[in-house]
PDB file of N, CA and C in Angstrom:
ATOM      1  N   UNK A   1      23.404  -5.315 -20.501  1.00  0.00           N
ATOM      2  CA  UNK A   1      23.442  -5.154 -19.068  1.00  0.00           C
ATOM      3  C   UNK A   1      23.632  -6.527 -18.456  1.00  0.00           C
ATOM      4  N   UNK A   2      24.431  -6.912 -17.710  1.00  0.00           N
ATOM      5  CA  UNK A   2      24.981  -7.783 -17.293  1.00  0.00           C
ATOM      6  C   UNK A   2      23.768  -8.321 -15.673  1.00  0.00           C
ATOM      7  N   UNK A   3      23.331  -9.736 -15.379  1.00  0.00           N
ATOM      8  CA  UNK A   3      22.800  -9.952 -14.591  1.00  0.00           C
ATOM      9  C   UNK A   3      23.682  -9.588 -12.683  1.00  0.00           C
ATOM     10  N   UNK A   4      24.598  -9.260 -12.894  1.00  0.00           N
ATOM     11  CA  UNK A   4      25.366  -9.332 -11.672  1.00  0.00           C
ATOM     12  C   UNK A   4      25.165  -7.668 -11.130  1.00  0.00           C
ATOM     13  N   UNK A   5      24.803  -6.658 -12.166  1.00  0.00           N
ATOM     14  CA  UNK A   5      24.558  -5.703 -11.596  1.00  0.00           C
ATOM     15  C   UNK A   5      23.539  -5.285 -11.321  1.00  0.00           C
ATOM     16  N   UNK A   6      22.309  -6.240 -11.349  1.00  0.00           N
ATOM     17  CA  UNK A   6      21.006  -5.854 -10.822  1.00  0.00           C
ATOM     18  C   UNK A   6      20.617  -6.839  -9.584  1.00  0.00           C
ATOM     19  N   UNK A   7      21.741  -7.415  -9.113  1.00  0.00           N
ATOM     20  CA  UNK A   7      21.368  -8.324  -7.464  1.00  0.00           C
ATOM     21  C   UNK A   7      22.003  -7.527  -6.630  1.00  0.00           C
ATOM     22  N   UNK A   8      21.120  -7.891  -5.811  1.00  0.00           N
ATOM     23  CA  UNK A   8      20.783  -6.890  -3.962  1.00  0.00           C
ATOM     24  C   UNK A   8      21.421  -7.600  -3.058  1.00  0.00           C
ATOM     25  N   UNK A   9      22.120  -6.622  -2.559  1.00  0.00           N
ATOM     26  CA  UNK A   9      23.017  -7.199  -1.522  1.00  0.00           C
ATOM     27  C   UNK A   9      22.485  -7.836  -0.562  1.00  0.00           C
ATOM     28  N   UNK A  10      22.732  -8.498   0.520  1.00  0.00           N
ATOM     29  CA  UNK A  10      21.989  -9.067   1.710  1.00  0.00           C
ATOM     30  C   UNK A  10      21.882  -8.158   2.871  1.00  0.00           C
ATOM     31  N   UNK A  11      22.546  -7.216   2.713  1.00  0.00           N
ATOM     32  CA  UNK A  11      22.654  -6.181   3.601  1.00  0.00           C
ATOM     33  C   UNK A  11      21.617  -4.819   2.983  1.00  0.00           C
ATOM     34  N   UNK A  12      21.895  -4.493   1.836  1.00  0.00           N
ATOM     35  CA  UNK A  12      20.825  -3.955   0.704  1.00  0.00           C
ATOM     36  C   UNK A  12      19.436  -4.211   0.895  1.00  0.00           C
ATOM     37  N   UNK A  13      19.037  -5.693   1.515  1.00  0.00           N
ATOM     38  CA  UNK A  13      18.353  -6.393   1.725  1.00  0.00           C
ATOM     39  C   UNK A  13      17.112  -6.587   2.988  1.00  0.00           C
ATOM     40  N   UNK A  14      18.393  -6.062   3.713  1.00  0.00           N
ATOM     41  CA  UNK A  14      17.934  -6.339   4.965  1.00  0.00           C
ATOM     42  C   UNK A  14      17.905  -4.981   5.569  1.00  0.00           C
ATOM     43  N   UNK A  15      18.399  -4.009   4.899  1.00  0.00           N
ATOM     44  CA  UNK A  15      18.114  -2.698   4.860  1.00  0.00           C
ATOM     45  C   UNK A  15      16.520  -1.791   4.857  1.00  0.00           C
ATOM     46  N   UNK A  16      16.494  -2.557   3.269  1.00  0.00           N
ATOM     47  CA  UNK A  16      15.072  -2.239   2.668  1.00  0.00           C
ATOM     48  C   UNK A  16      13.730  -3.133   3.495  1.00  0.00           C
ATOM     49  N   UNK A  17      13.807  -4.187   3.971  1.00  0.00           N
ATOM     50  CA  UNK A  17      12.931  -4.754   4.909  1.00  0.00           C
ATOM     51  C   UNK A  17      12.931  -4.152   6.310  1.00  0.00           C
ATOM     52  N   UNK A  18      13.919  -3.717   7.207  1.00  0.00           N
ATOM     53  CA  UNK A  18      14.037  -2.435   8.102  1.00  0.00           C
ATOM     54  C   UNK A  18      13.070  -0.985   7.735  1.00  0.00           C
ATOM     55  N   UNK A  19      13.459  -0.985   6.663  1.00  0.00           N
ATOM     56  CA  UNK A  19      13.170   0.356   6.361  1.00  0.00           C
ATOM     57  C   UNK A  19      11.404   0.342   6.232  1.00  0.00           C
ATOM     58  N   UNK A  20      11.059  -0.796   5.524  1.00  0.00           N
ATOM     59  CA  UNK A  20       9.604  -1.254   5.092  1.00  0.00           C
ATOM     60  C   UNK A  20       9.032  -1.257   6.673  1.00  0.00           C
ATOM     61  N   UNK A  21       9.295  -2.076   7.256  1.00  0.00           N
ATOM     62  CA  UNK A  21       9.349  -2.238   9.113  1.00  0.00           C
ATOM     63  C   UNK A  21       8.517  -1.192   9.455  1.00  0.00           C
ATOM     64  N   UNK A  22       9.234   0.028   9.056  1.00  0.00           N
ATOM     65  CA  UNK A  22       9.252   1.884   9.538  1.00  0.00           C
ATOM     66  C   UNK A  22       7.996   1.766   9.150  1.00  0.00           C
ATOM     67  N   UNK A  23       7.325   1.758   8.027  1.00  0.00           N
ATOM     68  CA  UNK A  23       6.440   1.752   7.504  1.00  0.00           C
ATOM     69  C   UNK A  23       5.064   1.728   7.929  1.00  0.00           C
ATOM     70  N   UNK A  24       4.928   0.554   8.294  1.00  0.00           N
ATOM     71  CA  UNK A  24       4.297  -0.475   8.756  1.00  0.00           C
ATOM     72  C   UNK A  24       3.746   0.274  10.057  1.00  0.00           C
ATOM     73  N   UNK A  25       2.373   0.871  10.456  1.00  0.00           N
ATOM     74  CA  UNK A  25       1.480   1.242  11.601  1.00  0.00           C
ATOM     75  C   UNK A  25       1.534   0.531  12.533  1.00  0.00           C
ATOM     76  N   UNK A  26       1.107  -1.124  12.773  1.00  0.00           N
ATOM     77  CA  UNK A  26       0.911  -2.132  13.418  1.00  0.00           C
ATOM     78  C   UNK A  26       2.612  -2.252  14.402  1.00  0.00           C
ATOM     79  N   UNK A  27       3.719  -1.535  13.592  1.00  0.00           N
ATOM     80  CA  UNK A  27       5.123  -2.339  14.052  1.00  0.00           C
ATOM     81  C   UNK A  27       5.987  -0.951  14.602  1.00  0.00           C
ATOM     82  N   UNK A  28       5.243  -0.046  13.464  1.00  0.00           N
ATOM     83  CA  UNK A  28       6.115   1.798  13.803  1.00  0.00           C
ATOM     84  C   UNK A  28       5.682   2.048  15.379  1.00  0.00           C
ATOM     85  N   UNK A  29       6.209   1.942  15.954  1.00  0.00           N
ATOM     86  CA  UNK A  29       5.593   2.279  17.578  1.00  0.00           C
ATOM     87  C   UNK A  29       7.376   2.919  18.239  1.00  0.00           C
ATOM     88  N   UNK A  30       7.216   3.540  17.232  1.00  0.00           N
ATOM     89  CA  UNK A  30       8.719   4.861  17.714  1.00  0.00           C
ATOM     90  C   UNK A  30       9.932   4.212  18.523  1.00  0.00           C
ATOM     91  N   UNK A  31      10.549   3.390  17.391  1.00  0.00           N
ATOM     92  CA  UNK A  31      11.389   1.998  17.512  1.00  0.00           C
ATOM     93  C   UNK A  31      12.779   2.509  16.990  1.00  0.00           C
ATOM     94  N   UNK A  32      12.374   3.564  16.108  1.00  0.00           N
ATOM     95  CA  UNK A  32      13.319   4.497  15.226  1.00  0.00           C
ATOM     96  C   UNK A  32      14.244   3.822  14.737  1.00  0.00           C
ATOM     97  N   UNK A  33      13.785   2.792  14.070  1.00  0.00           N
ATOM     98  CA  UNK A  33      14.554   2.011  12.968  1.00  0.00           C
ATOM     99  C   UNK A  33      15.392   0.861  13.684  1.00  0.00           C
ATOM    100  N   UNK A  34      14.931   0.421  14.729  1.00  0.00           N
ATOM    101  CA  UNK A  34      15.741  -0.635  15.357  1.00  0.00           C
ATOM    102  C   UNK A  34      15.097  -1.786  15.200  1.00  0.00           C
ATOM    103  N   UNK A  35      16.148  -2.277  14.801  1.00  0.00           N
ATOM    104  CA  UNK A  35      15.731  -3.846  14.114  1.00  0.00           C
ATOM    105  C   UNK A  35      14.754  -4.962  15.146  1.00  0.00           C
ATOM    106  N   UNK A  36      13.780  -4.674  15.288  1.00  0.00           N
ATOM    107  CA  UNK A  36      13.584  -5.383  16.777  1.00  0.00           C
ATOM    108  C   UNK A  36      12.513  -6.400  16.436  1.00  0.00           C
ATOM    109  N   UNK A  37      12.041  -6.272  15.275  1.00  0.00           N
ATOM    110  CA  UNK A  37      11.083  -6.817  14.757  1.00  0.00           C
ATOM    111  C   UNK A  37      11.724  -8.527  13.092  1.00  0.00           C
ATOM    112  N   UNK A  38      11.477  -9.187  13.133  1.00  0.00           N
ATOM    113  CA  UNK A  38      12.343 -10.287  12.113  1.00  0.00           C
ATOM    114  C   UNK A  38      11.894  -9.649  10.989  1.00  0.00           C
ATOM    115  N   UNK A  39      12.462 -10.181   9.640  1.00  0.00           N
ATOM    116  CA  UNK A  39      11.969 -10.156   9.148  1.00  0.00           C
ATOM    117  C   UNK A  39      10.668 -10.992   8.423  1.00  0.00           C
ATOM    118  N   UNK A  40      10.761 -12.264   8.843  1.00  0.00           N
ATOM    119  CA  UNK A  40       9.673 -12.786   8.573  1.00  0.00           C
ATOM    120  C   UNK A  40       8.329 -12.194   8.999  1.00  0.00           C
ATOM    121  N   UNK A  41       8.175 -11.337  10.024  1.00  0.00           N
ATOM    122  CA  UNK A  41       7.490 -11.318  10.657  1.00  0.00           C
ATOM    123  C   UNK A  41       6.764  -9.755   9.970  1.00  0.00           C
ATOM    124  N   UNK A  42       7.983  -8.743   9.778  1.00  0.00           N
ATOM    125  CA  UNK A  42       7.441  -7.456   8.845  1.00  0.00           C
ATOM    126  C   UNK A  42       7.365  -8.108   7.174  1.00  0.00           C
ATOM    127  N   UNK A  43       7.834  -8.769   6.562  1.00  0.00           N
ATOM    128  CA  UNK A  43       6.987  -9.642   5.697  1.00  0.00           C
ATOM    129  C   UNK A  43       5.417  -9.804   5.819  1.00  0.00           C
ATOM    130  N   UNK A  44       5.105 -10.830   6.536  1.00  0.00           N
ATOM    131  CA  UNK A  44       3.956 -10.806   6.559  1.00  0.00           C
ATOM    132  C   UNK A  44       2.757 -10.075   7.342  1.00  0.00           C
ATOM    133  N   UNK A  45       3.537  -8.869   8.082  1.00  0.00           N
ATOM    134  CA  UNK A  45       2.801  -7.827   8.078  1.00  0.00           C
ATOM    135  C   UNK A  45       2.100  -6.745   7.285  1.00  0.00           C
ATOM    136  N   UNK A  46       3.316  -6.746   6.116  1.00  0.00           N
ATOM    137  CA  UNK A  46       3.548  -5.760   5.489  1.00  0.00           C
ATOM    138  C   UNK A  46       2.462  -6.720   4.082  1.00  0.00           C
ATOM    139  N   UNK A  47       2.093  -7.915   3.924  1.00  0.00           N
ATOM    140  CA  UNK A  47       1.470  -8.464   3.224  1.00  0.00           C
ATOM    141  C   UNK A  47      -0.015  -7.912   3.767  1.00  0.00           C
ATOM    142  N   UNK A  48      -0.014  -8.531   5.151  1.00  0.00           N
ATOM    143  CA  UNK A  48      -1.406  -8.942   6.147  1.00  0.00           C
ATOM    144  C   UNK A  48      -1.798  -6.794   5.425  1.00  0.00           C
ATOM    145  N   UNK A  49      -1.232  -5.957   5.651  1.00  0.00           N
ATOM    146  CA  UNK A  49      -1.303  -4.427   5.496  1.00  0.00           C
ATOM    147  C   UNK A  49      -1.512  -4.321   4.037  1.00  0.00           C
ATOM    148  N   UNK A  50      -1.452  -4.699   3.039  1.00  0.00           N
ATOM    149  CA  UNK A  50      -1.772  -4.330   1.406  1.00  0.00           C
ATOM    150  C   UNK A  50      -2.853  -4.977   1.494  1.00  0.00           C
ATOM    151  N   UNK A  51      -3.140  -6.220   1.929  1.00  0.00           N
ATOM    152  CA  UNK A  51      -4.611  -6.630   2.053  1.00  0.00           C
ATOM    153  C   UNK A  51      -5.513  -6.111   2.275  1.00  0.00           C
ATOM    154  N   UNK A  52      -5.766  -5.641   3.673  1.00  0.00           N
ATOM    155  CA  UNK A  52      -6.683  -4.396   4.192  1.00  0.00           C
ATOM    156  C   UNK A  52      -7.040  -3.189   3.619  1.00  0.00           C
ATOM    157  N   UNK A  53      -5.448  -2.653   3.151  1.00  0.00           N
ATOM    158  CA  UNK A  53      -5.713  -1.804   2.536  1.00  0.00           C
ATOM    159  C   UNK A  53      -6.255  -1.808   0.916  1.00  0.00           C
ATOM    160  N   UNK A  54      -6.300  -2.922   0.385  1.00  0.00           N
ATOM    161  CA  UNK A  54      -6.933  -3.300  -0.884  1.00  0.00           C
ATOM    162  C   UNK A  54      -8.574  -3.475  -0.253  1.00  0.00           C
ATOM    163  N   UNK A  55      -8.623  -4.144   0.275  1.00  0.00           N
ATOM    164  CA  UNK A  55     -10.253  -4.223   1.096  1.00  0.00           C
ATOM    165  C   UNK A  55     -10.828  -3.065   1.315  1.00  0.00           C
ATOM    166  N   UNK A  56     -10.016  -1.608   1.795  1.00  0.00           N
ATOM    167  CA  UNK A  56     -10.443  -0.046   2.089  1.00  0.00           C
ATOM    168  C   UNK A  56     -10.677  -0.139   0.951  1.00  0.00           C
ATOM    169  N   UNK A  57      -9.986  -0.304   0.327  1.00  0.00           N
ATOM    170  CA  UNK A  57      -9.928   0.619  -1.503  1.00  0.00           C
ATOM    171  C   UNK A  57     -11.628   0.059  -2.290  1.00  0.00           C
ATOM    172  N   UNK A  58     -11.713  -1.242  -2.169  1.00  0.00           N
ATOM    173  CA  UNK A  58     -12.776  -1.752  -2.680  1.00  0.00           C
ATOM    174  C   UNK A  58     -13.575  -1.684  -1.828  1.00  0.00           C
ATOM    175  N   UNK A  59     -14.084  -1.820  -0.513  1.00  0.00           N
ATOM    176  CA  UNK A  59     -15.058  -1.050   0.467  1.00  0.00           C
ATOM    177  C   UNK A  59     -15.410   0.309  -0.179  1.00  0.00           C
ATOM    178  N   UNK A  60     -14.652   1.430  -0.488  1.00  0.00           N
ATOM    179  CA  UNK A  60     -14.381   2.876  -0.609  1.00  0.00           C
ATOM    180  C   UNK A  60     -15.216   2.939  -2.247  1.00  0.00           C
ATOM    181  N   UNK A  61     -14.666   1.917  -2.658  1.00  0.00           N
ATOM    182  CA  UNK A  61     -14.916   2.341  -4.640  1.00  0.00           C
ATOM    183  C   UNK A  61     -16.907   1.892  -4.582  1.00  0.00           C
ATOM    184  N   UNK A  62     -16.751   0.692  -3.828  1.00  0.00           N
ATOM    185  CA  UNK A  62     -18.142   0.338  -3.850  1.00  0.00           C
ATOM    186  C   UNK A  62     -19.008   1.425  -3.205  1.00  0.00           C
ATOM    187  N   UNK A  63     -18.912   1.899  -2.035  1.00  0.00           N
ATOM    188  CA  UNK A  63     -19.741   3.217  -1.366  1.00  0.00           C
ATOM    189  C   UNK A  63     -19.941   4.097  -2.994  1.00  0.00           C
ATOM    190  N   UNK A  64     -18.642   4.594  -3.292  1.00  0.00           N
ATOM    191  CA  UNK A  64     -18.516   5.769  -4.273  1.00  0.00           C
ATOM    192  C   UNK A  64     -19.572   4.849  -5.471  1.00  0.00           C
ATOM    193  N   UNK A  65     -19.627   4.106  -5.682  1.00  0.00           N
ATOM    194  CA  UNK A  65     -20.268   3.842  -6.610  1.00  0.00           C
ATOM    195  C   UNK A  65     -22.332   3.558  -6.772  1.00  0.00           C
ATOM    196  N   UNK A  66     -22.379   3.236  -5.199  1.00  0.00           N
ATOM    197  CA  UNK A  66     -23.553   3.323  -4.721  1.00  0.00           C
ATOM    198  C   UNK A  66     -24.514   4.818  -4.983  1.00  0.00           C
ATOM    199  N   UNK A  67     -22.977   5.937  -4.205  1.00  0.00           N
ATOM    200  CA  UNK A  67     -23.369   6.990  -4.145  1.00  0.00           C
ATOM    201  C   UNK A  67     -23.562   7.593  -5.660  1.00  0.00           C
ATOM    202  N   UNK A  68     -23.015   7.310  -6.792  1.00  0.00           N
ATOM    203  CA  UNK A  68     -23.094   7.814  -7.653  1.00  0.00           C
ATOM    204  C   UNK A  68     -24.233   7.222  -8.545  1.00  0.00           C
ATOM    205  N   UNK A  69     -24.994   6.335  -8.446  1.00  0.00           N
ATOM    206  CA  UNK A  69     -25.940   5.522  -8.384  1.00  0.00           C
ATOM    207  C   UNK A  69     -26.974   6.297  -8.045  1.00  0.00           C
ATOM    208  N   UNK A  70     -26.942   6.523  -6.812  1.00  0.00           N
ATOM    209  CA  UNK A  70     -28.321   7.478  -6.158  1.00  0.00           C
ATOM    210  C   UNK A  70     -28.373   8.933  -6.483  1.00  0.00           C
ATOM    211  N   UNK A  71     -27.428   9.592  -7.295  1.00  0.00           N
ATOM    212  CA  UNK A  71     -27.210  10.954  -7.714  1.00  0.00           C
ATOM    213  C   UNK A  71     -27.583  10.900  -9.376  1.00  0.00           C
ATOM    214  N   UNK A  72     -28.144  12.151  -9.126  1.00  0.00           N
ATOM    215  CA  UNK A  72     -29.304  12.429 -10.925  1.00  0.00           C
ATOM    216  C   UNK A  72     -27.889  13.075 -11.515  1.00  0.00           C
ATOM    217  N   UNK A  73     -27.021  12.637 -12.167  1.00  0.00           N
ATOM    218  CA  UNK A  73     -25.670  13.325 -12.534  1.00  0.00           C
ATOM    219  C   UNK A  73     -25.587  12.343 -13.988  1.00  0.00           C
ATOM    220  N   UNK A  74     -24.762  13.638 -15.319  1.00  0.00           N
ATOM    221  CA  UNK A  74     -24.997  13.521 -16.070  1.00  0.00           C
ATOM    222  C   UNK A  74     -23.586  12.345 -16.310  1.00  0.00           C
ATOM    223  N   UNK A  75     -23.503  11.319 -17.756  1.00  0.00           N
ATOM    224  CA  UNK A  75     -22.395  10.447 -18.148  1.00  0.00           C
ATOM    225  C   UNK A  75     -20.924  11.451 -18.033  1.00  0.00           C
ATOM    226  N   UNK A  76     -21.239  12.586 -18.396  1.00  0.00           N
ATOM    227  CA  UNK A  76     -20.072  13.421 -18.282  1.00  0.00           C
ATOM    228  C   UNK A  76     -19.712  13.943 -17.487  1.00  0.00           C
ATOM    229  N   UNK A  77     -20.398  14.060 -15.920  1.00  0.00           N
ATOM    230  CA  UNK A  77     -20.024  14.293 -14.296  1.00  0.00           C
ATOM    231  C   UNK A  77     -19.814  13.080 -14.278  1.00  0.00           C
ATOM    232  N   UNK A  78     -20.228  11.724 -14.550  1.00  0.00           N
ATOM    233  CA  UNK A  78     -19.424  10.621 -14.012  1.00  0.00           C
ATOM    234  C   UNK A  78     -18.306  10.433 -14.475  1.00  0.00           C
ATOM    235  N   UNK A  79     -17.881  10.929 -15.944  1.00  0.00           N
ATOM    236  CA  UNK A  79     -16.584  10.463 -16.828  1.00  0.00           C
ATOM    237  C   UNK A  79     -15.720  11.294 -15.927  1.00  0.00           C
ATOM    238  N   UNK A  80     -16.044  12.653 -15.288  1.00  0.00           N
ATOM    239  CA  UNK A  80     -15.287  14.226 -15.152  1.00  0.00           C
ATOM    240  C   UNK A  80     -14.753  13.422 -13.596  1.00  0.00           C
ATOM    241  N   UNK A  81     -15.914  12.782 -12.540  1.00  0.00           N
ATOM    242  CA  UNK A  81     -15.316  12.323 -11.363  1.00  0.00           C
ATOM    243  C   UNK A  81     -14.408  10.891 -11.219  1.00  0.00           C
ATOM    244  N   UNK A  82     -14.767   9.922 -12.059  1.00  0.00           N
ATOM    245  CA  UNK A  82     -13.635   8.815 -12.113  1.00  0.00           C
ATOM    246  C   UNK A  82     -12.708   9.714 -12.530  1.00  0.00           C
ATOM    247  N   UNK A  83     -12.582  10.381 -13.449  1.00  0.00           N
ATOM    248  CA  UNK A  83     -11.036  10.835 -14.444  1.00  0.00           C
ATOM    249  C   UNK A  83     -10.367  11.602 -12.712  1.00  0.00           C
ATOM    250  N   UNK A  84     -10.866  12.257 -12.110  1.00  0.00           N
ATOM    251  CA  UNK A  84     -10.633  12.910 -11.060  1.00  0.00           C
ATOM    252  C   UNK A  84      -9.888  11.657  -9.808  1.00  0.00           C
ATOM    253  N   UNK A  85     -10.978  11.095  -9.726  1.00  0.00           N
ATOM    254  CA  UNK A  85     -10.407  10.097  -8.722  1.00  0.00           C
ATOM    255  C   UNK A  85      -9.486   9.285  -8.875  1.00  0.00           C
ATOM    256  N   UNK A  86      -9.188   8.768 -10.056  1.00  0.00           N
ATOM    257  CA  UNK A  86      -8.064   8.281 -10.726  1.00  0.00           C
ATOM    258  C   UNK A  86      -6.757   9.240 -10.696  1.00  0.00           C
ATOM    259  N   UNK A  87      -6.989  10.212 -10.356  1.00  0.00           N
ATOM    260  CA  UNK A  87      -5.187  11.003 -10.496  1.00  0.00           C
ATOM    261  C   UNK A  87      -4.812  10.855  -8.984  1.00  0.00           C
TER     262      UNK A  87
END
């Protein structure tokens, strides 16, 4: 496989950062895909947004783990609810 057929066009490019834009809660304010926003700027939104949402996730796992802590539940209701929460 040749390196020339796996580079992204600049337009390809600037497509998929538009499109990411859409995405984005803080920027989606029914813009309907109009470029109005840089991209530098949905860049590091779209960074500043996996952050937080990594922070929910570990906020969320720690509660769940508290809670499962304070519950009389057997190694095999805990194996049965991670295996669960994991799909």
């Amino acid at each position: 496989m040749s390196g020339a057929s796996n580079k992204i066009t600049d337009d390809e490019l600037n497509a998929l950062i538009l499109r990411l834009g859409t995405l984005l809660p803080q920027l989606n304010h029914g813009r309907h895909g109009r470029a109005s926003s840089s991209t530098t700027k949905i860049l590091k939104e779209t960074c500043s947004y996996i952050r937080r949402l990594q922070k929910e996730v570990d906020d969320l796992s720690e509660r769940l783990s508290q809670c499962l802590d304070s519950m009389d539940i057997t190694s095999s209701d805990a194996e049965f609810l991670t295996n669960l929460l994991q799909q």
